[in-house]
N, C-alpha and C. Protein backbone atom coordinates (compact mmCIF):
# COMPACT_ATOMS: atom_id res chain seq x y z
N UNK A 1 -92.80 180.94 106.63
CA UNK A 1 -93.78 180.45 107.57
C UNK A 1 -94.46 181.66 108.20
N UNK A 2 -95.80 181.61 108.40
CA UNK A 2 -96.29 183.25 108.82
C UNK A 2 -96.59 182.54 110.31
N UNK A 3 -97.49 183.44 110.66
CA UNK A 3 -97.27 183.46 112.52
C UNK A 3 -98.19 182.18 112.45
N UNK A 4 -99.33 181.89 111.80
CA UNK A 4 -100.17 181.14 112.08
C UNK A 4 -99.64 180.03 111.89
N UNK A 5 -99.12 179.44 110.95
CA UNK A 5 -97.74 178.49 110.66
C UNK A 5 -97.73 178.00 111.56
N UNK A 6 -96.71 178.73 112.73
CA UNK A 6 -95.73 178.27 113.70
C UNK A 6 -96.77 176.98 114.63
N UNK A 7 -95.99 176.32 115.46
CA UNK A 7 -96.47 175.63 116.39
C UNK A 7 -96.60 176.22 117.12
N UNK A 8 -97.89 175.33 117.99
CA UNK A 8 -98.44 176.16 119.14
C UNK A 8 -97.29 176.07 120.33
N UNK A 9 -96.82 175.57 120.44
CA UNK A 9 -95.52 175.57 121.46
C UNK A 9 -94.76 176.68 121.13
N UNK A 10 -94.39 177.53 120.01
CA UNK A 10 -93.72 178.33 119.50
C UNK A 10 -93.88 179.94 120.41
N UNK A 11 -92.66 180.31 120.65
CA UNK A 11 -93.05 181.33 121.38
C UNK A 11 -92.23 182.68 120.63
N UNK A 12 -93.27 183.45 120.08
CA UNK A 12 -92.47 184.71 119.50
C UNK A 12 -92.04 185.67 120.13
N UNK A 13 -92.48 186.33 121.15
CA UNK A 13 -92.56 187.43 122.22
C UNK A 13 -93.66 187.17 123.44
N UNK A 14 -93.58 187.89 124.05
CA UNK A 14 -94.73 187.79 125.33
C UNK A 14 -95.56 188.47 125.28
N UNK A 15 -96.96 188.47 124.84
CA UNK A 15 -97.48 189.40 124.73
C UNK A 15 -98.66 190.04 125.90
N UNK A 16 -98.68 190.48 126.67
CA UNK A 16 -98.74 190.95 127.74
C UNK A 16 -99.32 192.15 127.96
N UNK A 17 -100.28 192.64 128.58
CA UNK A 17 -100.57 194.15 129.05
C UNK A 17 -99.43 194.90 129.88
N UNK A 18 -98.96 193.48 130.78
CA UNK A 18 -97.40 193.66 131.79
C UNK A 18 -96.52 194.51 131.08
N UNK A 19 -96.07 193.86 129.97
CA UNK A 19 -94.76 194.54 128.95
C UNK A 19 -94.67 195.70 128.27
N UNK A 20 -96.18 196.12 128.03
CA UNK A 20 -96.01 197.03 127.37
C UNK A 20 -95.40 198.06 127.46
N UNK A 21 -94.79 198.91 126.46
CA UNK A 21 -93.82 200.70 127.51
C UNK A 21 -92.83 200.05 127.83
N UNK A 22 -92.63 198.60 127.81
CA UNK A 22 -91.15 198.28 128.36
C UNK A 22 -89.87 198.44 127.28
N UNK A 23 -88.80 198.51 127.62
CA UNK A 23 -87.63 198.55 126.60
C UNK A 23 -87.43 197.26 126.07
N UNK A 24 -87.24 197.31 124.40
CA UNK A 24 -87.28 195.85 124.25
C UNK A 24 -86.37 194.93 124.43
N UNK A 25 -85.35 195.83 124.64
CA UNK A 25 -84.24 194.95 125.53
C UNK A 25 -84.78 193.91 126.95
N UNK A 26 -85.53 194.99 127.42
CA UNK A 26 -86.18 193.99 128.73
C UNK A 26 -87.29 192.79 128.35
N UNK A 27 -87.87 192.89 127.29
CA UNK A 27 -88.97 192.28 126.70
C UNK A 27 -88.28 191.20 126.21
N UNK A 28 -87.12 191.29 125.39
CA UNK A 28 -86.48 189.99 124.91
C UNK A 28 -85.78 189.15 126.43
N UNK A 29 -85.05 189.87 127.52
CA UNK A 29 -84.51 188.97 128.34
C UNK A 29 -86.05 188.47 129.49
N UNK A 30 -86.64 189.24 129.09
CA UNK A 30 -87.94 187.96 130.09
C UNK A 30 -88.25 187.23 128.90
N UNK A 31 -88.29 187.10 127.60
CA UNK A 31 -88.49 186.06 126.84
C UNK A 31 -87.20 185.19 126.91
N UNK A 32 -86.50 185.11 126.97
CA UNK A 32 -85.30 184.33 127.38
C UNK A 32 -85.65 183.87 128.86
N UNK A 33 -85.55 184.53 129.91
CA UNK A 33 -86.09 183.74 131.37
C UNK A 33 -87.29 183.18 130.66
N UNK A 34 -88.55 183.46 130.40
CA UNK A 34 -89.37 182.24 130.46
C UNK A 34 -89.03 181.14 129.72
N UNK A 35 -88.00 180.96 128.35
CA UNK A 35 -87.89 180.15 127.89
C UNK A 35 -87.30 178.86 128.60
N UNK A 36 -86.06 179.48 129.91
CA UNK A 36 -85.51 178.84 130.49
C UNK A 36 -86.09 178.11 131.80
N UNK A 37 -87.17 179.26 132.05
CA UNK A 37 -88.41 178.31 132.79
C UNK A 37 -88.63 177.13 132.37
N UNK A 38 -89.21 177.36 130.81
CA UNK A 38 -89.71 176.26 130.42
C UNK A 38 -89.01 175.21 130.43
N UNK A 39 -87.83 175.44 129.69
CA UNK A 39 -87.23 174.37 129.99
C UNK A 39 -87.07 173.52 131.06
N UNK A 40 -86.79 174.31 132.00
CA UNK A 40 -86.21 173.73 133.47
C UNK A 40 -87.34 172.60 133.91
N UNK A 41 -88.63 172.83 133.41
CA UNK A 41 -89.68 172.21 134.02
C UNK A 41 -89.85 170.96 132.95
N UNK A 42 -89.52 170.72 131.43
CA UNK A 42 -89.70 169.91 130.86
C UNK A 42 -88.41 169.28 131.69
N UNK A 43 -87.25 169.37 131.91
CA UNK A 43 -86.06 168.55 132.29
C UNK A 43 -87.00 167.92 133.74
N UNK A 44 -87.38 168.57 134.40
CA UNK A 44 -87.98 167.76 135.64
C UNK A 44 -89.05 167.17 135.33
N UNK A 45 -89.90 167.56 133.83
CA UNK A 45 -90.90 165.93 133.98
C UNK A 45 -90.27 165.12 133.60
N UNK A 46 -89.32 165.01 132.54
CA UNK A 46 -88.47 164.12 131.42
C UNK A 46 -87.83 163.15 133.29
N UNK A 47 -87.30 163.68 133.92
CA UNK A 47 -87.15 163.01 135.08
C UNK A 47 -87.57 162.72 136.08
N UNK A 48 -88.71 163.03 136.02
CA UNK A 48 -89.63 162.26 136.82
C UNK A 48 -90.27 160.85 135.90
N UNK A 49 -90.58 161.23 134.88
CA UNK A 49 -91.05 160.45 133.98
C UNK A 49 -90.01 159.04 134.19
N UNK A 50 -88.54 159.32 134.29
CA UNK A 50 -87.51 158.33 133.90
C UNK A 50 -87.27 157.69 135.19
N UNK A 51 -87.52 158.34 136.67
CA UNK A 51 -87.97 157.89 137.88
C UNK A 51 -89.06 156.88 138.04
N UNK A 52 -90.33 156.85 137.17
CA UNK A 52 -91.23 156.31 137.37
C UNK A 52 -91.21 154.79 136.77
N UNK A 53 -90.26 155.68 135.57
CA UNK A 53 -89.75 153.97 134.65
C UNK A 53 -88.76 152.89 135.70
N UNK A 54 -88.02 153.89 136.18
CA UNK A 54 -87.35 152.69 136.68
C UNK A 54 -87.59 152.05 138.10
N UNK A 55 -88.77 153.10 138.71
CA UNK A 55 -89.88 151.89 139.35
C UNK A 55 -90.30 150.78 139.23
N UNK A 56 -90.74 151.47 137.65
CA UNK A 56 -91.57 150.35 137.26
C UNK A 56 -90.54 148.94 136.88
N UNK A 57 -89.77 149.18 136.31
CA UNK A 57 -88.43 148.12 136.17
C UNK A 57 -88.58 147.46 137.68
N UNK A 58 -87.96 148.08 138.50
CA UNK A 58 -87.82 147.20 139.65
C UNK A 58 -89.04 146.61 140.52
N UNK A 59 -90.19 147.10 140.15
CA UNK A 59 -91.68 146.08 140.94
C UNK A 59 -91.39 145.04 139.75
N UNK A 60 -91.51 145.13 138.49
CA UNK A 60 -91.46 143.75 137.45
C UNK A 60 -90.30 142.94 137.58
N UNK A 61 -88.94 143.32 138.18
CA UNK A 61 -87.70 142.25 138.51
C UNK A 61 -88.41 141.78 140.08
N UNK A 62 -89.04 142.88 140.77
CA UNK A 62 -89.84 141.71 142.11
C UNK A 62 -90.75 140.50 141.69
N UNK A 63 -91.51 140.83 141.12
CA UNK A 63 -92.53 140.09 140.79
C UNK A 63 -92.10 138.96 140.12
N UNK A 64 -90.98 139.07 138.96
CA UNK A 64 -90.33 137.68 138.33
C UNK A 64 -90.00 136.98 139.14
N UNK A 65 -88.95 137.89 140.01
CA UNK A 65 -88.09 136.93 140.98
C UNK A 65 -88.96 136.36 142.08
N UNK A 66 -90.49 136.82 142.82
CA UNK A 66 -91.14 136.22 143.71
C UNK A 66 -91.74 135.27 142.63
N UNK A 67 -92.06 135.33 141.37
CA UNK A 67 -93.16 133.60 140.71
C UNK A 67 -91.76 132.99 140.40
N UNK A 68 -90.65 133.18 140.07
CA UNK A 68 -89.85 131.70 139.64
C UNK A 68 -89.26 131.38 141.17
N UNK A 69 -89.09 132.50 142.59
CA UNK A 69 -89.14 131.28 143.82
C UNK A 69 -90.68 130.62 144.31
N UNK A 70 -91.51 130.90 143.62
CA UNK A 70 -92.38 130.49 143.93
C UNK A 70 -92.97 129.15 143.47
N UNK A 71 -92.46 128.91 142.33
CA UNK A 71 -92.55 128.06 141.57
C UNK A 71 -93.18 127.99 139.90
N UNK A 72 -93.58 129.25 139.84
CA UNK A 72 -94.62 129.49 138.60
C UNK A 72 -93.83 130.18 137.15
């Protein structure tokens, strides 16, 4: 697979004016912290997302339960 290949989500290195001259030891562990950024922030939409669902669950068990006392 060559670079163009990869998915755009795909992250090879950081490429940066920041990094440059840096040791690549340091270059790989901020590619590791940002990865874990990333992550951290998909886990909080994935749960927000699963917050919103089960909103939505409980306005639709209101709404059943107000039309069958309602009569409908």
């Amino acid at each position: 697979m060559g670079v163009t290949d990869r998915p755009q989500n795909y992250i090879n290195r950081i490429q940066s004016p920041a990094t440059q001259g840096l040791p690549r030891v340091t270059v790989h562990m901020l590619h590791h912290s940002l990865t874990l950024v990333y992550l951290r922030q998909s886990i909080d939409d994935a749960k927000l997302q699963v917050d919103r669902s089960w909103e939505a669950v409980r306005g639709s068990e209101n709404l059943l339960r107000r039309l069958h006392t309602e009569g409908f």
